[in-house]
C-alpha atoms as a PDB file:
ATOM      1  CA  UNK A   1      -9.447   0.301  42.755  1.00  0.00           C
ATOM      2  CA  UNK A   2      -5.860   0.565  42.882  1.00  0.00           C
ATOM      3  CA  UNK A   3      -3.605  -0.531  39.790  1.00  0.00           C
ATOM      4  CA  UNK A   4      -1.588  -2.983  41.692  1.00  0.00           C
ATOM      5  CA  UNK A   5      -4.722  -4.589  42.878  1.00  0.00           C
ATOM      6  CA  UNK A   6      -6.316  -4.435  39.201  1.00  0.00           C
ATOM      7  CA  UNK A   7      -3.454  -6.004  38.033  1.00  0.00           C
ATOM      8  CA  UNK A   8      -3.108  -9.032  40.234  1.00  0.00           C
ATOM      9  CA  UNK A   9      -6.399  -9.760  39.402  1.00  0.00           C
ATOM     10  CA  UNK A  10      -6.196  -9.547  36.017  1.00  0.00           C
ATOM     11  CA  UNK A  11      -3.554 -12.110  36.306  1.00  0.00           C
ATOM     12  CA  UNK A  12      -5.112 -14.309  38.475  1.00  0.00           C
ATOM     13  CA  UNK A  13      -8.146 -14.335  36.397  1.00  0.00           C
ATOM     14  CA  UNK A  14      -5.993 -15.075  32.911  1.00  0.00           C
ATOM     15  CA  UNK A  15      -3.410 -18.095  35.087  1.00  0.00           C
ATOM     16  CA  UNK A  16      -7.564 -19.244  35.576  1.00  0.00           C
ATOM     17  CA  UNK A  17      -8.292 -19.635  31.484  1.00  0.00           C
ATOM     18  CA  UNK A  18      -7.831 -22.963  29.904  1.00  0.00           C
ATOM     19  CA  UNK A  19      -8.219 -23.509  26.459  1.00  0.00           C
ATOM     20  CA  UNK A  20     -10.061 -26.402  24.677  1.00  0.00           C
ATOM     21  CA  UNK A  21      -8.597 -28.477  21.754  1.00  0.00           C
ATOM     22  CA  UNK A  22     -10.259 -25.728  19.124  1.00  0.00           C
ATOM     23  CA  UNK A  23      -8.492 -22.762  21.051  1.00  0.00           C
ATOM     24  CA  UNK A  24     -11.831 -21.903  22.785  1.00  0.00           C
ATOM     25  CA  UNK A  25     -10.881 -19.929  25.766  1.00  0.00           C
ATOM     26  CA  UNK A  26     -12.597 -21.467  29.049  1.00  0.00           C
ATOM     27  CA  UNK A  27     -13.021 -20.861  33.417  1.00  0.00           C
ATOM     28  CA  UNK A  28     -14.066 -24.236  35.310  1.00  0.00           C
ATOM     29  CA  UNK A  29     -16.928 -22.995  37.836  1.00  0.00           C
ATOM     30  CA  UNK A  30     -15.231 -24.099  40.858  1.00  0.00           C
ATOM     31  CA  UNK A  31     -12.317 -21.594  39.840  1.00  0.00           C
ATOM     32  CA  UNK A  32     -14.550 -18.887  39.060  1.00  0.00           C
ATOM     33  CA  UNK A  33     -16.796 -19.412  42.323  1.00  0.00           C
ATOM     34  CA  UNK A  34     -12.936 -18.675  44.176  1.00  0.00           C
ATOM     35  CA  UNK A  35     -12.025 -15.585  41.709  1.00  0.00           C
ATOM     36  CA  UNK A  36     -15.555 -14.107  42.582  1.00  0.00           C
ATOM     37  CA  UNK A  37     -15.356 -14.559  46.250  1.00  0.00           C
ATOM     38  CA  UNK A  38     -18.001 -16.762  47.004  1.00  0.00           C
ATOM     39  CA  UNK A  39     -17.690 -19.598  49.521  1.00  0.00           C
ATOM     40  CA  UNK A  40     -20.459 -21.502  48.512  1.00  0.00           C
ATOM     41  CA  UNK A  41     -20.955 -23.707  45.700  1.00  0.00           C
ATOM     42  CA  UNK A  42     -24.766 -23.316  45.959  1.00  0.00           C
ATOM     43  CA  UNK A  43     -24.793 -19.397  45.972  1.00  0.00           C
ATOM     44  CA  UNK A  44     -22.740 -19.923  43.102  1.00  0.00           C
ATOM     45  CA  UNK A  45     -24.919 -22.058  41.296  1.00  0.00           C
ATOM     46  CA  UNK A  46     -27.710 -19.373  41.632  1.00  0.00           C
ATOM     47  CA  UNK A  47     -25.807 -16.627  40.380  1.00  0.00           C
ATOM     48  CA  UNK A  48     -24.892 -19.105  37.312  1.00  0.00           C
ATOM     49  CA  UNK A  49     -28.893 -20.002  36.643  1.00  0.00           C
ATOM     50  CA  UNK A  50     -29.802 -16.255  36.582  1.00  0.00           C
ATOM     51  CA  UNK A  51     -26.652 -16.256  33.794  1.00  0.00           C
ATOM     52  CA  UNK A  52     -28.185 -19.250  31.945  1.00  0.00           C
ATOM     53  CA  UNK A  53     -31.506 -17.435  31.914  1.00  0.00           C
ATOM     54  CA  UNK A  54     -29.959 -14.250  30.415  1.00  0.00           C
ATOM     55  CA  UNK A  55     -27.946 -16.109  28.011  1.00  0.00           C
ATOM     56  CA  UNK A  56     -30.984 -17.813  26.691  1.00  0.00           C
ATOM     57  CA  UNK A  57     -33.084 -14.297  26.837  1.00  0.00           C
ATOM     58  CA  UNK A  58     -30.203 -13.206  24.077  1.00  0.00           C
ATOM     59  CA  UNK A  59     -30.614 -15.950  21.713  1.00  0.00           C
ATOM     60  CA  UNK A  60     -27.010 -17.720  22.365  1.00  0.00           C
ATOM     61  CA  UNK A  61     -27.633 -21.511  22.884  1.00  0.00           C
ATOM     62  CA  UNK A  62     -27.051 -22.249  26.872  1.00  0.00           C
ATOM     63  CA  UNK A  63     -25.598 -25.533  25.866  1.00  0.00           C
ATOM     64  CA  UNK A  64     -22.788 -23.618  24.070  1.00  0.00           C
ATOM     65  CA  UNK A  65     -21.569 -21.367  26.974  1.00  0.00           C
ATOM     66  CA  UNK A  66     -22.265 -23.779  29.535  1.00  0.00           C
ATOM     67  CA  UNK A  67     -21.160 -27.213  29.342  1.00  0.00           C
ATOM     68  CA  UNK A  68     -21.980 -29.414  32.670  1.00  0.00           C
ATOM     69  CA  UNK A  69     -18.370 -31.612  33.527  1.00  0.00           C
ATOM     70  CA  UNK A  70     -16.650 -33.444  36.239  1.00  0.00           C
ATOM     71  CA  UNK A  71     -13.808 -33.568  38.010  1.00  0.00           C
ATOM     72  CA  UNK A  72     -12.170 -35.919  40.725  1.00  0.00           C
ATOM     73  CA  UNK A  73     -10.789 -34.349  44.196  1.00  0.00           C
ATOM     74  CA  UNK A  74      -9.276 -35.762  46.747  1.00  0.00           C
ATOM     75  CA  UNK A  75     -11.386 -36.375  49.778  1.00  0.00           C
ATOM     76  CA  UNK A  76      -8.760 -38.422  52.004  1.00  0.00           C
ATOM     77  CA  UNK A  77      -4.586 -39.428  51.290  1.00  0.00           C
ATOM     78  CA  UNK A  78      -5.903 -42.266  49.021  1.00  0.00           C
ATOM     79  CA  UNK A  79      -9.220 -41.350  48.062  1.00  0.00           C
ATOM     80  CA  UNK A  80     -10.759 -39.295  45.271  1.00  0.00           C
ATOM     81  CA  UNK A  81     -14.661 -38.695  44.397  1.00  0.00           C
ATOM     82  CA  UNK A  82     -16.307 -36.809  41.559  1.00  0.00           C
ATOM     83  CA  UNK A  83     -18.073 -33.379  41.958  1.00  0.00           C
ATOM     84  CA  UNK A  84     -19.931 -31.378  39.383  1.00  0.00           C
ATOM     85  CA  UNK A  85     -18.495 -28.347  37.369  1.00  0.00           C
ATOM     86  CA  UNK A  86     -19.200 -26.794  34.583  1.00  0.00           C
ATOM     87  CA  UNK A  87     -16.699 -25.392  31.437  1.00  0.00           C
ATOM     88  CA  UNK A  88     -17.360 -21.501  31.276  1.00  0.00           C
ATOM     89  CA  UNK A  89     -17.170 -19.331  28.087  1.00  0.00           C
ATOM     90  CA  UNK A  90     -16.257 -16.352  28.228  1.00  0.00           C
ATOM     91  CA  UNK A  91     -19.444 -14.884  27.348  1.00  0.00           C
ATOM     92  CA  UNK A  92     -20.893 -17.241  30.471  1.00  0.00           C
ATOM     93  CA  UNK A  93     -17.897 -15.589  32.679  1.00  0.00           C
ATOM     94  CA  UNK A  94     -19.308 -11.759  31.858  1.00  0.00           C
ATOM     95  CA  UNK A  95     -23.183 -13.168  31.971  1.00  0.00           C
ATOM     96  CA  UNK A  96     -22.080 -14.429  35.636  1.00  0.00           C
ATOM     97  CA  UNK A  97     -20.269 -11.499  36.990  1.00  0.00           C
ATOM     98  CA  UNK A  98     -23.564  -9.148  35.164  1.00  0.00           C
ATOM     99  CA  UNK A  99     -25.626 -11.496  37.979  1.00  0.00           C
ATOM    100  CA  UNK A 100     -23.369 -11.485  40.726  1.00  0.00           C
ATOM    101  CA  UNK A 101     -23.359  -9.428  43.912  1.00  0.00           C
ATOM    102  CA  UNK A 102     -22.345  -5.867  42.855  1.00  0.00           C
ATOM    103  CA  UNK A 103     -20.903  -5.277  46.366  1.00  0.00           C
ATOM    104  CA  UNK A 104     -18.343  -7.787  46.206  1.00  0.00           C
ATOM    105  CA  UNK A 105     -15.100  -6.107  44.428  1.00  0.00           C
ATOM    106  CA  UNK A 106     -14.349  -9.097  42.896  1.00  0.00           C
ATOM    107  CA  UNK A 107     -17.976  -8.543  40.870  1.00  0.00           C
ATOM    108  CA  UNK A 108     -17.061  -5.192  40.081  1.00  0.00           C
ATOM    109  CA  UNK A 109     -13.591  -5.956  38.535  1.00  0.00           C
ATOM    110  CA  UNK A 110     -15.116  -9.037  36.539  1.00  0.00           C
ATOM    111  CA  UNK A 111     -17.795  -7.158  35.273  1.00  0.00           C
ATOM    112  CA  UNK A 112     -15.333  -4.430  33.759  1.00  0.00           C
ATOM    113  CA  UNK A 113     -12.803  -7.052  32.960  1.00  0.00           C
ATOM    114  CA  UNK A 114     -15.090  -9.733  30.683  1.00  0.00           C
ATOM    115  CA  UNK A 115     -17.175  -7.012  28.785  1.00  0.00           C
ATOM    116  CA  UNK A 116     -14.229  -5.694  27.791  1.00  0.00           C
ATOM    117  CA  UNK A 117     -12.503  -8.908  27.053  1.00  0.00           C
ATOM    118  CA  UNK A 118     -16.074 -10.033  25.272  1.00  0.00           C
ATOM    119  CA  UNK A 119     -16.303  -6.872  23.130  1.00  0.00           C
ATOM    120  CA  UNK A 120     -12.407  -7.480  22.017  1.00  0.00           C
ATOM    121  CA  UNK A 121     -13.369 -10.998  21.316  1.00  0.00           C
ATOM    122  CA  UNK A 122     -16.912  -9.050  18.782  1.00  0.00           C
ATOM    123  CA  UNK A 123     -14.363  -6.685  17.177  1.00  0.00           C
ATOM    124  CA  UNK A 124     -12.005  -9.588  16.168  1.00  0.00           C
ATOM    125  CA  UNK A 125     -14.705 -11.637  14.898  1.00  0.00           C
ATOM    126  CA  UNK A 126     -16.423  -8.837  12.892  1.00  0.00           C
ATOM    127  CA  UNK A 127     -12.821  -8.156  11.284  1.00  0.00           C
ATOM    128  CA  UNK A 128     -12.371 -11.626  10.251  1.00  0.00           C
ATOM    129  CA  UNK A 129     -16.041 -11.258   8.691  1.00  0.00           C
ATOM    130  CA  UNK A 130     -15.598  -8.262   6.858  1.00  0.00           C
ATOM    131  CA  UNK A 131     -12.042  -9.955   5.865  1.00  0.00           C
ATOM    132  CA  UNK A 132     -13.526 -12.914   4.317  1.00  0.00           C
ATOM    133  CA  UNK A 133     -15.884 -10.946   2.827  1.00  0.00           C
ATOM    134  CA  UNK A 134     -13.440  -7.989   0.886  1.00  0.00           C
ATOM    135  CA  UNK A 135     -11.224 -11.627  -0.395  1.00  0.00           C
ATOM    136  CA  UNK A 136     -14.594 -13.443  -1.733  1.00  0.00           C
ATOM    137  CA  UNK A 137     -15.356 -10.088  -3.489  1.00  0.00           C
ATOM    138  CA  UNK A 138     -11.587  -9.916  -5.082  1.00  0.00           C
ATOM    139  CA  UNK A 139     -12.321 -13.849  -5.874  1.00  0.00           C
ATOM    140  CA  UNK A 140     -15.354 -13.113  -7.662  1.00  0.00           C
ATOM    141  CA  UNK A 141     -14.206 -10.266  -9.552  1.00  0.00           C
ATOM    142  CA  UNK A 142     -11.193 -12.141 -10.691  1.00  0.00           C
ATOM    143  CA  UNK A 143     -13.633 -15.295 -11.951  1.00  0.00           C
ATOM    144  CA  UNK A 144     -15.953 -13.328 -13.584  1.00  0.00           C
ATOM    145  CA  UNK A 145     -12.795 -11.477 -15.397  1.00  0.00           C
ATOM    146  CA  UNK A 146     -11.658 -14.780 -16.772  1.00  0.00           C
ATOM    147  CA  UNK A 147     -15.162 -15.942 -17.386  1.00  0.00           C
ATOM    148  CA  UNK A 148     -15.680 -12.874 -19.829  1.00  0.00           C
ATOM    149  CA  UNK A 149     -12.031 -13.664 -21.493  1.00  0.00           C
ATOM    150  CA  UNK A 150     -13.408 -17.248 -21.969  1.00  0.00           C
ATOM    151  CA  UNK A 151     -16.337 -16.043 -23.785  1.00  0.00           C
ATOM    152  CA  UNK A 152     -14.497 -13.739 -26.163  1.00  0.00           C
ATOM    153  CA  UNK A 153     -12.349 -16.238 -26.890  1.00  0.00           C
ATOM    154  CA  UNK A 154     -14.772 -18.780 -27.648  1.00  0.00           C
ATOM    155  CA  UNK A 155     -17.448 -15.973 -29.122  1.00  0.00           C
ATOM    156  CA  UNK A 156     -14.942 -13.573 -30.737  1.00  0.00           C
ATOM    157  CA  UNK A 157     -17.383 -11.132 -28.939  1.00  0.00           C
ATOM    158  CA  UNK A 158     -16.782  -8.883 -25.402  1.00  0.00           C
ATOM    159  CA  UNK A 159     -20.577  -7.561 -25.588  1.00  0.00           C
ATOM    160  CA  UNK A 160     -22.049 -11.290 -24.279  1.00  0.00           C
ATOM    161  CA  UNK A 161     -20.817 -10.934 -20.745  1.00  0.00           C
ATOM    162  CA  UNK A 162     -23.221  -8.824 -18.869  1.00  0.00           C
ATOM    163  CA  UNK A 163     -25.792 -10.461 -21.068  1.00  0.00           C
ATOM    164  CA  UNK A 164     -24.754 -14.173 -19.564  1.00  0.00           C
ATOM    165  CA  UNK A 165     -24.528 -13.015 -16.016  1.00  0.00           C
ATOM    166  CA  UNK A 166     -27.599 -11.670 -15.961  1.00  0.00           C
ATOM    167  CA  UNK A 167     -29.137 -14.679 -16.438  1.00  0.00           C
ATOM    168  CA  UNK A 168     -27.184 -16.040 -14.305  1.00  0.00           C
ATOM    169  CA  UNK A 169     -28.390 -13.826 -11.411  1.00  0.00           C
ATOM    170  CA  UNK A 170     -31.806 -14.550 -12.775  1.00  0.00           C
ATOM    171  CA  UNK A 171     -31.372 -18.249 -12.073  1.00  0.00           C
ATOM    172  CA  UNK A 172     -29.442 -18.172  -8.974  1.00  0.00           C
ATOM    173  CA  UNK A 173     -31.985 -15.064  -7.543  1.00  0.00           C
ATOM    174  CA  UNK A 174     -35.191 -15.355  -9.609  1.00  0.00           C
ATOM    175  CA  UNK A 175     -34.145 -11.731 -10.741  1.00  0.00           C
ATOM    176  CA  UNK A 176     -31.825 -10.645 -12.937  1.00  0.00           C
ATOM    177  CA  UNK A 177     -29.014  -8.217 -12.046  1.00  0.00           C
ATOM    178  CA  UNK A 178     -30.563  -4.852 -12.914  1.00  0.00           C
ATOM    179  CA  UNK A 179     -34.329  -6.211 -10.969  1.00  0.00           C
ATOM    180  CA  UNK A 180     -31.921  -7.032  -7.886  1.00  0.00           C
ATOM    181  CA  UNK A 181     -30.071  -3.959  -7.781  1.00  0.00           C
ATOM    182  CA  UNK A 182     -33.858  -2.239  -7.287  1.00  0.00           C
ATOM    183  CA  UNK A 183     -34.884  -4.455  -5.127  1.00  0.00           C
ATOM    184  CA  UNK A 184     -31.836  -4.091  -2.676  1.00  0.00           C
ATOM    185  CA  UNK A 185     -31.796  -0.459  -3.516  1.00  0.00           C
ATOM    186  CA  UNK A 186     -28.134  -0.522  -5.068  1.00  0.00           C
ATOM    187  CA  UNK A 187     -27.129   2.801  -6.226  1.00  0.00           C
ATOM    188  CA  UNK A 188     -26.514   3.111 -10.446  1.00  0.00           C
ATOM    189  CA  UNK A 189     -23.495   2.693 -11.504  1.00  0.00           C
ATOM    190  CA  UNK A 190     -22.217   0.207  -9.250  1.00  0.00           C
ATOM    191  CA  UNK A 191     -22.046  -3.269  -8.889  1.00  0.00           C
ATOM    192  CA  UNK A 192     -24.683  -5.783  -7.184  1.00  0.00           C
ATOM    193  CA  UNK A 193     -21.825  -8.065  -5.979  1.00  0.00           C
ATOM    194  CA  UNK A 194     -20.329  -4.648  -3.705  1.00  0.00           C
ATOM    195  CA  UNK A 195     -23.318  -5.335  -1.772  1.00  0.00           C
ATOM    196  CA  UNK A 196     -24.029  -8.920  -1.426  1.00  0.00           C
ATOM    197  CA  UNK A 197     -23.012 -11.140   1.831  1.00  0.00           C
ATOM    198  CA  UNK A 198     -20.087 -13.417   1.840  1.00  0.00           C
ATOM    199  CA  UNK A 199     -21.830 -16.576   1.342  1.00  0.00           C
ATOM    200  CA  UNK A 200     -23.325 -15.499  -2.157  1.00  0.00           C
ATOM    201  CA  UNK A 201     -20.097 -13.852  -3.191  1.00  0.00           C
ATOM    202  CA  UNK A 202     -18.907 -17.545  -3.328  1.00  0.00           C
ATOM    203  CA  UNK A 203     -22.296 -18.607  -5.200  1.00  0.00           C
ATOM    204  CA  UNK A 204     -21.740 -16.881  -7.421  1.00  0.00           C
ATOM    205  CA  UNK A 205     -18.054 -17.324  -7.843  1.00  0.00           C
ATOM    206  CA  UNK A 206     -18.405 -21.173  -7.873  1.00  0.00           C
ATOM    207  CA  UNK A 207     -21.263 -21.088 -10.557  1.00  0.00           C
ATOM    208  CA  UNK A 208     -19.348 -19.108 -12.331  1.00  0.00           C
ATOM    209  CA  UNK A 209     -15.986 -21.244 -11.884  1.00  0.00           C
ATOM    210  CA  UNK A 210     -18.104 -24.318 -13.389  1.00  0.00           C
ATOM    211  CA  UNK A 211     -19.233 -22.551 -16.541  1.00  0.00           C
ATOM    212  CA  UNK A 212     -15.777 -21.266 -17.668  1.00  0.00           C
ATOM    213  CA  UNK A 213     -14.922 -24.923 -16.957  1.00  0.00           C
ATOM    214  CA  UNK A 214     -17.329 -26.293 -19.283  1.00  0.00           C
ATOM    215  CA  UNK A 215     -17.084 -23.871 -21.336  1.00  0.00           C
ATOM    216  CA  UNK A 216     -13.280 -24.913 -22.255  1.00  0.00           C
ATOM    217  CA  UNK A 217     -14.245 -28.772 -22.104  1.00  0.00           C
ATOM    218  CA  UNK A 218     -17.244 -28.802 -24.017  1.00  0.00           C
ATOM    219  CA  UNK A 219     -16.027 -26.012 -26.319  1.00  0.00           C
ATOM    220  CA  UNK A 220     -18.719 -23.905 -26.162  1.00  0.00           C
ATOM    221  CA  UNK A 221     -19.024 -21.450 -28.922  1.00  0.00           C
ATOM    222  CA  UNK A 222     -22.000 -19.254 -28.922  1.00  0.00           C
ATOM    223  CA  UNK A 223     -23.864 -16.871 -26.269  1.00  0.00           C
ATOM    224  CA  UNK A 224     -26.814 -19.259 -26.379  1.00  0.00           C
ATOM    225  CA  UNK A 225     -24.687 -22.257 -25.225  1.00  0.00           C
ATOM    226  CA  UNK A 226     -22.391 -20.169 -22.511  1.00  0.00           C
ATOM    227  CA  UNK A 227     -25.735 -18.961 -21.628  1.00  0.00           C
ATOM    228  CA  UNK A 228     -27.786 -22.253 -20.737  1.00  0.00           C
ATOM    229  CA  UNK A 229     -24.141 -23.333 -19.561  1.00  0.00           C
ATOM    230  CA  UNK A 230     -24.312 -20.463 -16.522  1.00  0.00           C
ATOM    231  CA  UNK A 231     -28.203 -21.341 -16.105  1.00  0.00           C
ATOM    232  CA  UNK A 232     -27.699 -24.745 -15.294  1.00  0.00           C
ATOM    233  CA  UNK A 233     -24.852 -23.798 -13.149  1.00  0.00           C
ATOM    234  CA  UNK A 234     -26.753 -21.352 -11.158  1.00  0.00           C
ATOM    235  CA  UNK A 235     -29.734 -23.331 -10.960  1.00  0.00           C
ATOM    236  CA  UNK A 236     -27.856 -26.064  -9.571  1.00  0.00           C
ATOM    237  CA  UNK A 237     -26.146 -23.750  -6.609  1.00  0.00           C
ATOM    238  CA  UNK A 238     -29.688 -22.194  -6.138  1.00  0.00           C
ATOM    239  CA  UNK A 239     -31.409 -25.336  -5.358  1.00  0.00           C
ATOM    240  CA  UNK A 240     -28.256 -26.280  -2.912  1.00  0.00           C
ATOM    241  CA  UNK A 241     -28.768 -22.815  -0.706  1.00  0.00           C
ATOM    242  CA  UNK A 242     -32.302 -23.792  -0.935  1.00  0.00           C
ATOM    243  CA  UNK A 243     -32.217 -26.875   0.255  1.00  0.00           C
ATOM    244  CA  UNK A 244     -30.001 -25.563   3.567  1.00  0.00           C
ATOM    245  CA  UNK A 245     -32.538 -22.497   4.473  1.00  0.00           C
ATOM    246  CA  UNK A 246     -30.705 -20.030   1.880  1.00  0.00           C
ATOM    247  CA  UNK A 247     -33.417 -17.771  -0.106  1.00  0.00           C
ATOM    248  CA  UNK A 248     -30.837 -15.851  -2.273  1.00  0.00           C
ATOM    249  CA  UNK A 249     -33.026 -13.421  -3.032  1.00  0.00           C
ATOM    250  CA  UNK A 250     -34.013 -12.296   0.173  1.00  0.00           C
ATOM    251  CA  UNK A 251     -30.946 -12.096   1.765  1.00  0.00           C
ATOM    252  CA  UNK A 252     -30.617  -8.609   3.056  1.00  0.00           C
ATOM    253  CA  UNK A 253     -27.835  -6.127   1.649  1.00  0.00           C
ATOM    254  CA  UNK A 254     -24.329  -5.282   3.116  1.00  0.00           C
ATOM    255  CA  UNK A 255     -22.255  -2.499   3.841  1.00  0.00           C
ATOM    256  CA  UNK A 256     -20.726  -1.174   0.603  1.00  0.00           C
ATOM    257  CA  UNK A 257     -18.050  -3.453   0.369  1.00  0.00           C
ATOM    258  CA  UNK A 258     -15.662  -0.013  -0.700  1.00  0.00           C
ATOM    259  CA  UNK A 259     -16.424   1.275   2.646  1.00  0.00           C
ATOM    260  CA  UNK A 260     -15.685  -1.968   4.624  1.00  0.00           C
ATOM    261  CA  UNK A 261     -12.065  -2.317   2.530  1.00  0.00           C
ATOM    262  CA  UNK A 262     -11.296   1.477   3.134  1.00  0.00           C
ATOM    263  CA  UNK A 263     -12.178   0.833   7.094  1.00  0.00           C
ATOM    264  CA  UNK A 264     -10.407  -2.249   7.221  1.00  0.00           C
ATOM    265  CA  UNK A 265      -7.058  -0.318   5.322  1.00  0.00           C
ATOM    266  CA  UNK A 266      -7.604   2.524   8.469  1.00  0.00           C
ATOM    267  CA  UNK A 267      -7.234   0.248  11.115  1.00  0.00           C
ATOM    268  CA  UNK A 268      -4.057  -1.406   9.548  1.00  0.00           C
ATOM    269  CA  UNK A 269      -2.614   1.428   9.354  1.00  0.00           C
ATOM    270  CA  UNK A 270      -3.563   2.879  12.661  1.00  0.00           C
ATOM    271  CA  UNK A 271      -2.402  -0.588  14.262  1.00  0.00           C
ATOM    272  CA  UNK A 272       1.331  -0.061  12.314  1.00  0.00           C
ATOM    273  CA  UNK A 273       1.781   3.391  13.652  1.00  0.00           C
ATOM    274  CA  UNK A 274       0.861   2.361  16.969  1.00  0.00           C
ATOM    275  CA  UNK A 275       3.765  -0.435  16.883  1.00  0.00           C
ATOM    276  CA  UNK A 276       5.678   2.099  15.072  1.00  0.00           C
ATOM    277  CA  UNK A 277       5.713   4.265  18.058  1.00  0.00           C
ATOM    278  CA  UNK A 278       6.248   1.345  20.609  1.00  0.00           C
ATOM    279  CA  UNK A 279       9.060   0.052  18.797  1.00  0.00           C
ATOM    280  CA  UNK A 280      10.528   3.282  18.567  1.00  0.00           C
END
């Protein structure tokens, strides 16, 4: 296919996208049923319920990729009726083009053009993922510094602190940290926060925010108080994650959270000498 031809349709599939109120990007059926090159709606529609099947055979919600509409066209100079369409993803826009007739070029430039645009669409979400995970870890780390000031402070002791998380962990995970680290096969040395999910990274950080909290208002003084203190707290965040489908404990480990901020420093720094050299 010839580069001229590529790039008219790439253009006339992106002057196609709509957006809805959240930024979601979006093809009306009708449009896509032109882009593709098929003249009838009802060869359409079977191409688009072998793309419903697949996208249920992958686990995504149809629902969520394919939302029935309607729309009103004009059927005379005064006249308008309502016809069926249907609000595409662009997941829904690749499953369609995967089902559609491989002869057509149209099919053939779709398929190359969504897949791509889908897998751009994985890579960006994954980034934002590992993002939000590397700042909860930084958050954490920067709580559970001032927790361990509090406690000297309040103590006149800095030997209390890996004591008081530890039973934290224990309450939050039904383990304490040295039992978890085995059971998620951490290696020594390092901590069992640098391989924990997002979502307990802020656990943790939040039970922890609430104890150095009470610990200033209540003026808690001695490891046994702190102590019960971070129990409570952790107890109380535990039975929350509970409560929503959340086993703590049995939440599976991550990447070494070291290896996702040295990846994520890579491509930065790939992506600046790239504009380097295009601004150049």
């Amino acid at each position: 296919m010839k580069k001229e031809i590529i790039q008219s349709l790439v253009n006339n599939f992106e002057s196609y996208a709509k957006k809805t109120e959240e930024g979601v990007d979006f093809w009306l059926a009708r449009d896509l049923q032109q882009l593709l090159g098929y003249d009838k709606w009802d060869n359409f529609l079977n191409v688009i319920s072998k793309a419903k099947i697949a996208c249920e055979n992958t686990g995504h919600n149809v629902s969520d990729h394919f939302a029935d509409v309607g729309k009103m066209v004009k059927i005379g100079s005064d006249t308008e009726r309502e016809i069926i369409d249907i609000m595409l993803t662009r997941y829904a826009c690749y499953l369609i083009a995967q089902n559609g007739d491989p002869r057509k070029d149209e099919i053939s430039f779709a398929q190359n053009y969504f897949a791509v645009q889908t897998r751009k669409l994985e890579i960006i979400e994954k980034r934002i993922e590992e993002f939000e995970r590397v700042k909860a870890r930084h958050k954490l780390s920067e709580t559970e510094k001032e927790l361990s000031s509090v406690i000297f402070q309040q103590t006149r002791s800095d030997k209390n602190f890996a004591l008081i998380r530890s039973k934290g962990d224990k309450a939050l995970f039904g383990y304490g940290t040295s039992e978890m680290k085995t059971r998620l096969g951490v290696p020594q040395g390092r901590a069992l926060s640098d391989f924990q999910p997002t979502i307990l990274l802020k656990a943790k950080d939040f039970a922890t925010e609430i104890t150095i909290f009470n610990t200033k208002v209540k003026n808690l003084r001695t490891e046994q108080s702190i102590s019960d203190e971070h129990i409570i707290n952790n107890r109380s965040v535990r039975k929350t994650l509970l409560s929503r489908g959340i086993r703590p404990e049995s939440l599976p480990k991550e990447e070494d959270i070291k290896k996702v901020e040295r990846k994520l420093s890579s491509d930065t720094k790939k992506q600046l000498k790239k504009l380097d050299k295009l601004n150049k």
